[in-house]
N, C-alpha and C. Protein backbone atom coordinates (compact mmCIF):
# COMPACT_ATOMS: atom_id res chain seq x y z
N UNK A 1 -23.14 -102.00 244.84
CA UNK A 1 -24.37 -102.28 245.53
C UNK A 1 -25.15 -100.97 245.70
N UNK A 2 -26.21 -100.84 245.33
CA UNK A 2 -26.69 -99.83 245.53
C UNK A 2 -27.73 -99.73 247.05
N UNK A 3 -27.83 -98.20 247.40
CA UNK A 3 -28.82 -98.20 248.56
C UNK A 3 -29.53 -98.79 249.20
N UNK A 4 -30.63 -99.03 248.30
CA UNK A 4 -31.27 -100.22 248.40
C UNK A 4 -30.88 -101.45 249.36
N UNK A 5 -30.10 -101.93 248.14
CA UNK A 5 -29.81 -103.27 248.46
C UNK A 5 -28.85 -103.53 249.93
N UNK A 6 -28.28 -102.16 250.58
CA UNK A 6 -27.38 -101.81 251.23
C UNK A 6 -28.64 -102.10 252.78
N UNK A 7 -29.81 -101.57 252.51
CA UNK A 7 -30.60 -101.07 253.28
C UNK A 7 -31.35 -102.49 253.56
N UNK A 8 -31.38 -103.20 252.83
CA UNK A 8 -32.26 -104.41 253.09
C UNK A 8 -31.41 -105.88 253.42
N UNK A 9 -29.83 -105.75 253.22
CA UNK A 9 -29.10 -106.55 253.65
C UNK A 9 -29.40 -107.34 254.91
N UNK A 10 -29.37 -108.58 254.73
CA UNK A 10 -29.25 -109.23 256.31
C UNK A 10 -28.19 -109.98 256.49
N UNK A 11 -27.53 -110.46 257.47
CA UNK A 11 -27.08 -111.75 257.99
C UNK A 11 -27.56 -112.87 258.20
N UNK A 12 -27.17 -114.09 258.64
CA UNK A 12 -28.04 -115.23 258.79
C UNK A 12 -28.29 -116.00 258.07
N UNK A 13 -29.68 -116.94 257.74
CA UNK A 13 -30.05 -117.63 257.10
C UNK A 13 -31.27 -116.94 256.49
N UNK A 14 -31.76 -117.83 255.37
CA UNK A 14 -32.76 -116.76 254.95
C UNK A 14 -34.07 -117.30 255.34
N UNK A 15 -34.04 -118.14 256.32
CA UNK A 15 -35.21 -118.53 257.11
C UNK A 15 -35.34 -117.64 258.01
N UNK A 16 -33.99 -117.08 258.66
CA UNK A 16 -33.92 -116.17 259.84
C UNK A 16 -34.72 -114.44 259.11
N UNK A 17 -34.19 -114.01 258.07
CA UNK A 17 -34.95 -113.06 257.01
C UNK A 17 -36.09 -113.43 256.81
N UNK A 18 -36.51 -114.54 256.80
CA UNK A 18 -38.12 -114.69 256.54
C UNK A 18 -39.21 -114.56 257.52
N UNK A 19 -38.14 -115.10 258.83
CA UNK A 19 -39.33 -115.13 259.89
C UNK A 19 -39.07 -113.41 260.51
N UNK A 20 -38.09 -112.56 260.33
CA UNK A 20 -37.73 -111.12 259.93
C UNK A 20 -38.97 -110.16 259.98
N UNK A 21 -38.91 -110.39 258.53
CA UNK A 21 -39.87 -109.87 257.62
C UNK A 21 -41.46 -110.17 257.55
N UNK A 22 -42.28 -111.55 258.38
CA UNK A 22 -43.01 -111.90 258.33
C UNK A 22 -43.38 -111.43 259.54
N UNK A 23 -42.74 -111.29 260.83
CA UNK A 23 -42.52 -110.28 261.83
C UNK A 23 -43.12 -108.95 261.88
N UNK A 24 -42.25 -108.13 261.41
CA UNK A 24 -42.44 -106.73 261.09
C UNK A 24 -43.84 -106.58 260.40
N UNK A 25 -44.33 -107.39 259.32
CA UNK A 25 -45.73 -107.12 258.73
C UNK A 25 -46.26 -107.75 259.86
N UNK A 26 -46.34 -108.82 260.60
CA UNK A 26 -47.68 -109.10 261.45
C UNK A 26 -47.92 -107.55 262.69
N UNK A 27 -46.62 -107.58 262.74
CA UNK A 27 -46.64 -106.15 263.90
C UNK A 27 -46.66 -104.79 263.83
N UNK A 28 -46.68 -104.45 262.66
CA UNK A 28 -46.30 -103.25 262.32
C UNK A 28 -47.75 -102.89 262.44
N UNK A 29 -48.01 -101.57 262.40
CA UNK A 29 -49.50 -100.85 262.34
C UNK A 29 -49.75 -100.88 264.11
N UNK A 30 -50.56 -101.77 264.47
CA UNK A 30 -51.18 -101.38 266.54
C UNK A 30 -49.88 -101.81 266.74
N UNK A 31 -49.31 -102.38 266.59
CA UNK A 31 -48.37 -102.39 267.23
C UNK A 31 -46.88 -101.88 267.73
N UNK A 32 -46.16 -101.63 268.45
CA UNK A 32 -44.73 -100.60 268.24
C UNK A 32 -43.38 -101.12 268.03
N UNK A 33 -42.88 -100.11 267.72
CA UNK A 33 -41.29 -100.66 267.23
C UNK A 33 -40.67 -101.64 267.97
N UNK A 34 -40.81 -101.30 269.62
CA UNK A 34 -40.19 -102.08 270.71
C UNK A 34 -40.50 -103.90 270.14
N UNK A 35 -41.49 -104.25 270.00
CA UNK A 35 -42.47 -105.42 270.11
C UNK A 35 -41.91 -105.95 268.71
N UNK A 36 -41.42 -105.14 267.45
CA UNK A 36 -40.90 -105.69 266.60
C UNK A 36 -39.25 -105.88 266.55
N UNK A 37 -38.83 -104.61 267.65
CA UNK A 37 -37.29 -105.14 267.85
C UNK A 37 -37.19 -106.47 268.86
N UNK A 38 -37.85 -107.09 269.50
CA UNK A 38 -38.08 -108.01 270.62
C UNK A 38 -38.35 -109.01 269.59
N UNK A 39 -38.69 -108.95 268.89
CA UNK A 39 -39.04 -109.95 267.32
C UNK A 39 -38.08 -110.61 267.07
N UNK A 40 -37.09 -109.23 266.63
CA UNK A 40 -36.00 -109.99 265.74
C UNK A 40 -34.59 -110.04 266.55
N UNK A 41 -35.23 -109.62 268.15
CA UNK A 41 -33.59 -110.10 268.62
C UNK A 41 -34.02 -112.00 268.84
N UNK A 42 -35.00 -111.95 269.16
CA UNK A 42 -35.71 -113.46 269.57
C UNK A 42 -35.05 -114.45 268.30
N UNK A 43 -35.56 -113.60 267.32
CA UNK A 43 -34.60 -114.39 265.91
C UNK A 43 -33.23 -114.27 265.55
N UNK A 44 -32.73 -113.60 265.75
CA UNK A 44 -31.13 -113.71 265.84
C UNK A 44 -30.33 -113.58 266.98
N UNK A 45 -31.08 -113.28 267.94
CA UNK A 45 -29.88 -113.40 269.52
C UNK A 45 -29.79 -111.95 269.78
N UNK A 46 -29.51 -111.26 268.58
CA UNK A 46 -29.02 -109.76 268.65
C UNK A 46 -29.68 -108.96 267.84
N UNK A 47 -29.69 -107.87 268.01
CA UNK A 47 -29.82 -106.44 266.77
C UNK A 47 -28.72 -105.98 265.88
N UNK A 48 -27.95 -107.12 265.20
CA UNK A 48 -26.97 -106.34 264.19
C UNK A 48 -27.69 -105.23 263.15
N UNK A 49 -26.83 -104.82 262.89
CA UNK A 49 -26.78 -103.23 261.89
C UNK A 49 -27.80 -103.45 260.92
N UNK A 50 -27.55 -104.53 260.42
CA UNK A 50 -27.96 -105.38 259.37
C UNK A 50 -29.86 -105.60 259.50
N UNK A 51 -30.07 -105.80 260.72
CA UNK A 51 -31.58 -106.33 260.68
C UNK A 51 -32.36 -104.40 261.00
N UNK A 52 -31.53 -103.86 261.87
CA UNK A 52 -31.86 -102.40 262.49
C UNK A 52 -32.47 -101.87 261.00
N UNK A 53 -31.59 -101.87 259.32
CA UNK A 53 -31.58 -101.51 258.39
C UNK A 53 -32.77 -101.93 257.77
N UNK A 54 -33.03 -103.01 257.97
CA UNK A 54 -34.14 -104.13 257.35
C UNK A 54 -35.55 -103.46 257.80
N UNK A 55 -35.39 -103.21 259.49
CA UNK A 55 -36.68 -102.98 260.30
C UNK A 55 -37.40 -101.34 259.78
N UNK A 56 -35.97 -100.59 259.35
CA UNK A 56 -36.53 -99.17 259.31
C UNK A 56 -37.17 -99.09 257.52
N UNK A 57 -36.11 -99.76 256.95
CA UNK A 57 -36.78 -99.73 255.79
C UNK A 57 -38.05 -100.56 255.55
N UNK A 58 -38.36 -101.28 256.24
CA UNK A 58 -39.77 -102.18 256.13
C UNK A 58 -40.92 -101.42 256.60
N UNK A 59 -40.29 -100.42 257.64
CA UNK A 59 -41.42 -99.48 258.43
C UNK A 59 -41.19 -98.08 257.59
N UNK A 60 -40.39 -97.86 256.74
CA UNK A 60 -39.87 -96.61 256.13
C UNK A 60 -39.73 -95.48 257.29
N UNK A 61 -38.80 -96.07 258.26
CA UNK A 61 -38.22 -94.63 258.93
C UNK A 61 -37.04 -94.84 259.14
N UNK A 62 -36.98 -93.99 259.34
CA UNK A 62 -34.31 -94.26 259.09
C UNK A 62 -34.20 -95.12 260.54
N UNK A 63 -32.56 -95.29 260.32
CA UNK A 63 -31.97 -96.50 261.13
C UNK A 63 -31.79 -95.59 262.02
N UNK A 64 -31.46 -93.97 262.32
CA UNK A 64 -31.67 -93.66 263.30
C UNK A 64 -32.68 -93.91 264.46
N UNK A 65 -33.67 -93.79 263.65
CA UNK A 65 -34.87 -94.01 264.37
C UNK A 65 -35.36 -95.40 265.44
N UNK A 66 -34.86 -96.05 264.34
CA UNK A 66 -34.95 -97.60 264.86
C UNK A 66 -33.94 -97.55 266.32
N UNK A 67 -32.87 -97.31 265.83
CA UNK A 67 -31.66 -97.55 266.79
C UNK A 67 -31.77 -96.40 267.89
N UNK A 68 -32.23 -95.72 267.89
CA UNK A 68 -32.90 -94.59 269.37
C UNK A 68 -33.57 -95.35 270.33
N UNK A 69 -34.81 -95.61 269.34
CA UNK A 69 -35.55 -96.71 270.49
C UNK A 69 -34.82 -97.94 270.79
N UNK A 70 -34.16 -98.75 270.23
CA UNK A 70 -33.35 -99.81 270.69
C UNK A 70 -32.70 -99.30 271.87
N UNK A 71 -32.05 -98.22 271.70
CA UNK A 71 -30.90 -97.99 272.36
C UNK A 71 -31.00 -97.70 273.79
N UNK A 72 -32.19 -97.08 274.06
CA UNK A 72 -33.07 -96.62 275.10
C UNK A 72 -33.75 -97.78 276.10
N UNK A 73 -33.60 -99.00 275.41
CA UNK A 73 -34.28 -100.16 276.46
C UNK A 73 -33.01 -101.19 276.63
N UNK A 74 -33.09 -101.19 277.70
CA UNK A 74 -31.86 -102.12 278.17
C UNK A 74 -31.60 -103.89 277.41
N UNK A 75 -33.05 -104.12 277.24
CA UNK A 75 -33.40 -105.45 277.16
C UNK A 75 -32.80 -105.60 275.64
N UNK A 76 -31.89 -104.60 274.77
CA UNK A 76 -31.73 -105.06 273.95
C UNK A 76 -30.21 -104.83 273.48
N UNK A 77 -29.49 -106.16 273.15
CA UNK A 77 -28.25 -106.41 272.61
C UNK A 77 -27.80 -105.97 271.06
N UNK A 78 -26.21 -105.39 270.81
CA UNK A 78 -26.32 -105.31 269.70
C UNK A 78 -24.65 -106.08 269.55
N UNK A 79 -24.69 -106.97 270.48
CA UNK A 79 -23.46 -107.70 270.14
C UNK A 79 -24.01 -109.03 270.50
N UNK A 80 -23.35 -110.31 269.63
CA UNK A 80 -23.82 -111.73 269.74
C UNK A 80 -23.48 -112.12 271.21
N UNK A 81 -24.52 -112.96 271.52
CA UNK A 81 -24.46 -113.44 272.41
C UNK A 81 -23.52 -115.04 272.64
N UNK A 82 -23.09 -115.42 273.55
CA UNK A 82 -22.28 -116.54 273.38
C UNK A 82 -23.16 -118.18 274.22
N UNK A 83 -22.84 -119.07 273.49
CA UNK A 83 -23.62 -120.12 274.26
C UNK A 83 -24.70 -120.09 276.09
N UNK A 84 -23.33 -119.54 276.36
CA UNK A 84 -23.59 -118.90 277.69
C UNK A 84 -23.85 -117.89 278.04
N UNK A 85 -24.72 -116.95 278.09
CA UNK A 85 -24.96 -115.33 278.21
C UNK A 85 -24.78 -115.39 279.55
N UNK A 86 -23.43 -115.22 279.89
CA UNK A 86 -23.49 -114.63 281.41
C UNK A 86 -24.06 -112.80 281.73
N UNK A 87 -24.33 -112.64 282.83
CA UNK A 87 -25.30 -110.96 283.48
C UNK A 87 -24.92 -111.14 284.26
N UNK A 88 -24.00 -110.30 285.14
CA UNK A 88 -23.57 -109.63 286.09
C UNK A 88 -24.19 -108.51 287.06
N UNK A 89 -25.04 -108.58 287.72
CA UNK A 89 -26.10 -107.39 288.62
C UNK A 89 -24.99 -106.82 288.99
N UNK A 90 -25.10 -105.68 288.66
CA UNK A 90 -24.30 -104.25 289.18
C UNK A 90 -25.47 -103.17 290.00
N UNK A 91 -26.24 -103.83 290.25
CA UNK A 91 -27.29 -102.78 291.51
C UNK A 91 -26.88 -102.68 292.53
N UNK A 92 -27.46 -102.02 293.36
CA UNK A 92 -26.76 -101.31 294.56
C UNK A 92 -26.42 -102.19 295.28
N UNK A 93 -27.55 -102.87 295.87
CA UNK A 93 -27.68 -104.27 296.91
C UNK A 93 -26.22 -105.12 296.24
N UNK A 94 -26.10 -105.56 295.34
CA UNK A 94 -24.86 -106.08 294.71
C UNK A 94 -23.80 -105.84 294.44
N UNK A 95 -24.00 -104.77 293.88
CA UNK A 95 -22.65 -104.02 294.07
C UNK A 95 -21.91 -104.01 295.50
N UNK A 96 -22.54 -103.58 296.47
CA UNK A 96 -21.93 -102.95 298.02
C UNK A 96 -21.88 -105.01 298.43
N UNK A 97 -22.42 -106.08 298.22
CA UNK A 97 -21.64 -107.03 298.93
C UNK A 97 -21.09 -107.90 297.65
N UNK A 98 -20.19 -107.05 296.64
CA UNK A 98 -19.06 -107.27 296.05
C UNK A 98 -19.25 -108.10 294.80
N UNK A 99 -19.90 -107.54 293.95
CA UNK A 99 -20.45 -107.56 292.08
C UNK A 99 -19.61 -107.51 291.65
N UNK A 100 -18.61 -106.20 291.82
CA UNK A 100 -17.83 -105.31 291.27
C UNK A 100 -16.93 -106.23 290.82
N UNK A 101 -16.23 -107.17 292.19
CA UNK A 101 -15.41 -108.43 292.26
C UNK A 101 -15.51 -109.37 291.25
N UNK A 102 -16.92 -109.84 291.63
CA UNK A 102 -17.38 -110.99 290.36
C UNK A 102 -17.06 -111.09 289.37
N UNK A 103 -17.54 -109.39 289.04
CA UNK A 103 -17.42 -108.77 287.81
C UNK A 103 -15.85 -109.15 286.85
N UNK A 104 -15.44 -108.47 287.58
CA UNK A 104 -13.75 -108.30 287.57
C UNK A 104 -13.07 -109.41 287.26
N UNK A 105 -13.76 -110.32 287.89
CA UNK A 105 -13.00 -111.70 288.40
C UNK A 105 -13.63 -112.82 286.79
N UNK A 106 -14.90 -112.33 286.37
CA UNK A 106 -15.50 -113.25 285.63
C UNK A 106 -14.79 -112.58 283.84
N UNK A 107 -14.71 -111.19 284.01
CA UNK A 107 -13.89 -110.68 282.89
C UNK A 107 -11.78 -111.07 282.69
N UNK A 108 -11.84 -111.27 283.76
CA UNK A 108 -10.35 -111.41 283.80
C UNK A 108 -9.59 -113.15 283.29
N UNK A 109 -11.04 -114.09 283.55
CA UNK A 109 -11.44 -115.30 283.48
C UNK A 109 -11.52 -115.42 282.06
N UNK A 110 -12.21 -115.08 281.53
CA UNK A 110 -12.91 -115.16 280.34
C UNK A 110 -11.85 -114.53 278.97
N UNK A 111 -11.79 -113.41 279.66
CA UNK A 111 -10.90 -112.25 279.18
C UNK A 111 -11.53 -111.65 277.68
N UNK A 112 -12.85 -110.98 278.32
CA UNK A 112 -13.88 -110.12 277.51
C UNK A 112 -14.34 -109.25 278.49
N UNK A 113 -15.03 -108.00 277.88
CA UNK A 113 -15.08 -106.61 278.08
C UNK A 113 -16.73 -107.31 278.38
N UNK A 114 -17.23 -105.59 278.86
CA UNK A 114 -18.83 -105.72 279.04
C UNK A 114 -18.58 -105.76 277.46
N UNK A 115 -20.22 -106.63 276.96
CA UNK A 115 -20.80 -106.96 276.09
C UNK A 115 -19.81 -107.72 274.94
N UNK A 116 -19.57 -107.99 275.29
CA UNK A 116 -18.20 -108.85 274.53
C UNK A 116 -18.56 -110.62 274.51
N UNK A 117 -18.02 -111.15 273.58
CA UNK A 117 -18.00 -112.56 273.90
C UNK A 117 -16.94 -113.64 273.16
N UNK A 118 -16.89 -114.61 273.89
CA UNK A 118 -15.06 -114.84 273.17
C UNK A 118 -15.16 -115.61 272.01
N UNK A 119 -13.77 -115.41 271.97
CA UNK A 119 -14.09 -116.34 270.51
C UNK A 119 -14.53 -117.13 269.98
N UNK A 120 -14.68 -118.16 270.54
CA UNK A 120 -15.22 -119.65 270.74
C UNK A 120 -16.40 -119.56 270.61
N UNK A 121 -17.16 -118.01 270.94
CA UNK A 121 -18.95 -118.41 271.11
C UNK A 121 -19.05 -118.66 271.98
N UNK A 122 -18.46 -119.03 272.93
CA UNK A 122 -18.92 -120.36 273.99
C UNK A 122 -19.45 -118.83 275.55
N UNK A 123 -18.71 -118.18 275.80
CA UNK A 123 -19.17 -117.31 277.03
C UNK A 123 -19.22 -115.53 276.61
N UNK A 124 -20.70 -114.90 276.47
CA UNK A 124 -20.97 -113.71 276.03
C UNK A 124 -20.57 -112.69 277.92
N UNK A 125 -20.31 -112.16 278.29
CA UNK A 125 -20.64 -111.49 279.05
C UNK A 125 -21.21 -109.63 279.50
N UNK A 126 -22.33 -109.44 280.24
CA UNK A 126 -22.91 -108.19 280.00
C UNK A 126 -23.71 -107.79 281.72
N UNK A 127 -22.88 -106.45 282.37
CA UNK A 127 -23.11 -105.97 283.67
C UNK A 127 -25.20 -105.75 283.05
N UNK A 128 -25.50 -105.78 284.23
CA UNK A 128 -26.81 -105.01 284.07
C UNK A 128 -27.24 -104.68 285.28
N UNK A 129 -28.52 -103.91 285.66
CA UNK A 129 -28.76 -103.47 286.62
C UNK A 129 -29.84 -104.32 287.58
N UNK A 130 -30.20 -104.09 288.97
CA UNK A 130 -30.92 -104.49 289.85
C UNK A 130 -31.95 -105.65 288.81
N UNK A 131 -31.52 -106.75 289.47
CA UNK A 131 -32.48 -108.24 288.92
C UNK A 131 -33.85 -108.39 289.52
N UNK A 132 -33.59 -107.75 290.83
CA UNK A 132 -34.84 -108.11 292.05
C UNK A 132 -34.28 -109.46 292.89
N UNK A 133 -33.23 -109.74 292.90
CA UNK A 133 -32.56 -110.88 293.77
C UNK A 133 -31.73 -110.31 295.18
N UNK A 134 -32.21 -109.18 295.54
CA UNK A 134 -31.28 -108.34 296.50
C UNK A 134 -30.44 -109.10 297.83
N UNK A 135 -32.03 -109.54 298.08
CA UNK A 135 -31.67 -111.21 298.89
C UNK A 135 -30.54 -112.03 299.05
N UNK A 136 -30.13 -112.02 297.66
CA UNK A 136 -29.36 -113.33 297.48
C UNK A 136 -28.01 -112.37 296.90
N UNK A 137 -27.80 -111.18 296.72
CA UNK A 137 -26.79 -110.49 296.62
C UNK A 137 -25.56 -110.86 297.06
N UNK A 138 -24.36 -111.09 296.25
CA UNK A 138 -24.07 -110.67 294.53
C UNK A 138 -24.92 -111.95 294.05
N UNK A 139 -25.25 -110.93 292.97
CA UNK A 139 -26.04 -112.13 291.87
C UNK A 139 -26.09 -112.28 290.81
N UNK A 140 -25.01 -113.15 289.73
CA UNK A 140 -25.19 -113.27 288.42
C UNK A 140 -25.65 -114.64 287.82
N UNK A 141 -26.27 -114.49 286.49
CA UNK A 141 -26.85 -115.47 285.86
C UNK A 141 -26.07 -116.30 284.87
N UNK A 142 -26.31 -117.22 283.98
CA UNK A 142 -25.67 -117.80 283.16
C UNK A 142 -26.96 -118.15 282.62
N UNK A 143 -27.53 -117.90 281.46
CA UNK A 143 -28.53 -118.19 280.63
C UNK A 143 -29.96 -118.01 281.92
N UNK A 144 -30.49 -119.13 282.05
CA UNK A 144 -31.61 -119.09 283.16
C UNK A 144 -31.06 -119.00 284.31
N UNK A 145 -30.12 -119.60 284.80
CA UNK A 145 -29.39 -120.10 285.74
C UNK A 145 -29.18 -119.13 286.59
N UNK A 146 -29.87 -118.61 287.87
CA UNK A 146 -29.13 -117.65 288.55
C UNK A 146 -28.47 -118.21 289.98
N UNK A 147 -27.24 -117.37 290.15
CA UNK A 147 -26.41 -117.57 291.26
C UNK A 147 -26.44 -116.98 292.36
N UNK A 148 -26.93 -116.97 293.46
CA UNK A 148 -26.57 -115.61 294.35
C UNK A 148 -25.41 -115.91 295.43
N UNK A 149 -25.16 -115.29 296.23
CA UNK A 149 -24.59 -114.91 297.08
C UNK A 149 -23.06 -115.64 296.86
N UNK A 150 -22.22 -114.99 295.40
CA UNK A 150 -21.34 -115.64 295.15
C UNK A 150 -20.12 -114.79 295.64
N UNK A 151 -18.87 -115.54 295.70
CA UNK A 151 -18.12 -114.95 296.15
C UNK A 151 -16.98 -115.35 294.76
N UNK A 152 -15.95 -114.54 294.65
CA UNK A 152 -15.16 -114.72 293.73
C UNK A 152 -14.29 -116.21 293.51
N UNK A 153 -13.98 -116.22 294.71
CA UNK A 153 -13.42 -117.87 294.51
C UNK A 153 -14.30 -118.62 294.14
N UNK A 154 -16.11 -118.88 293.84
CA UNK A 154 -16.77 -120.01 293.16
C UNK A 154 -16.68 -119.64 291.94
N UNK A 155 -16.14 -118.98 291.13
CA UNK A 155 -16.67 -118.75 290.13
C UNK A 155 -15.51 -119.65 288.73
N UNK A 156 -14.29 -119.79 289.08
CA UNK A 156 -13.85 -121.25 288.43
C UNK A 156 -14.56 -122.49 288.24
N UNK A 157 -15.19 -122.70 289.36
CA UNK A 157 -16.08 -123.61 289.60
C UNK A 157 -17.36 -123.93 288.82
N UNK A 158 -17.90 -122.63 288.83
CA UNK A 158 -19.20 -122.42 288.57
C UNK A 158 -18.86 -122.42 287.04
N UNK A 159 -17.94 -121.78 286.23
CA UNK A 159 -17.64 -121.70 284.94
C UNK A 159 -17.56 -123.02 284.13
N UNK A 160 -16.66 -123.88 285.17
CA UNK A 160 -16.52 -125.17 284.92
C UNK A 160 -17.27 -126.43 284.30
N UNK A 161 -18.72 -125.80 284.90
CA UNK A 161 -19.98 -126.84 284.77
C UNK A 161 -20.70 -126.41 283.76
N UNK A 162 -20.21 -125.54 282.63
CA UNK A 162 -20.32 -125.14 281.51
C UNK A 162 -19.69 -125.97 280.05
N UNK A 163 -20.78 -127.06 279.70
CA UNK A 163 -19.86 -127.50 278.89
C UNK A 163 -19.57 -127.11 278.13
């Protein structure tokens, strides 16, 4: 395989490459890298290696480049997400009335790391910082779904209603 072809590789479907690539040209020029990586996580869930390669060579600047700015905004994944994207608030307010727990308790459950997701597909999980739910502290989500003021024992429960 040569360079090239190394560099323009994707995953997916090649509908998912099309709407890719049709992406990057509508955005490229006024517009910035961020707005085209927000593109193609929207289209695949994630930023594999694979699309990072696609984006720099379409814009002709290395995968370093690409993957700096990715790397630098929180809002962006480079591991699949699972049916369920559980987020874990690890902010202060959350943390101090017991995240940490959740945390602990929802990895030990699951039995995946931050950014990890199990085998099945079925539950991704990923800590992040202050939601703006301080209120309702501890507070984690499950796709839209947010929880607050959970305590470790609901969270069998709460997992449960996950089909």
């Amino acid at each position: 395989m040569s360079c090239k072809t190394c560099e323009t590789a994707v995953i997916g479907t090649a509908e998912q490459d099309k709407k890719l690539r049709e992406s990057i040209a509508a955005l490229q020029g006024d517009h910035s890298l961020v707005q085209i990586l927000q593109a193609a996580q929207e289209i695949y869930g994630y930023l594999p290696q694979e699309v990072i390669n696609v984006i720099a060579s379409e814009l002709h600047v290395s995968a370093e480049k690409v993957y700096s700015v990715a790397t630098f905004y929180s809002q962006f994944s480079f591991n699949p997400k699972g049916k369920y994207a559980i987020s874990v608030c690890l902010g202060t307010a959350c943390y101090v009335k017991g995240a940490g727990e959740i945390y602990d308790k929802i990895k030990e459950k699951l039995g995946v790391e931050d950014g990890g997701c199990t085998p099945d597909g079925k539950f991704s999980l990923d800590a992040c910082r202050c939601v703006g739910a301080c209120g309702l502290a501890p507070v984690f989500s499950i796709n839209d779904n947010v929880y607050g003021k959970v305590t470790p024992d609901q969270i069998d429960g709460i997992l449960e209603k996950c089909e």
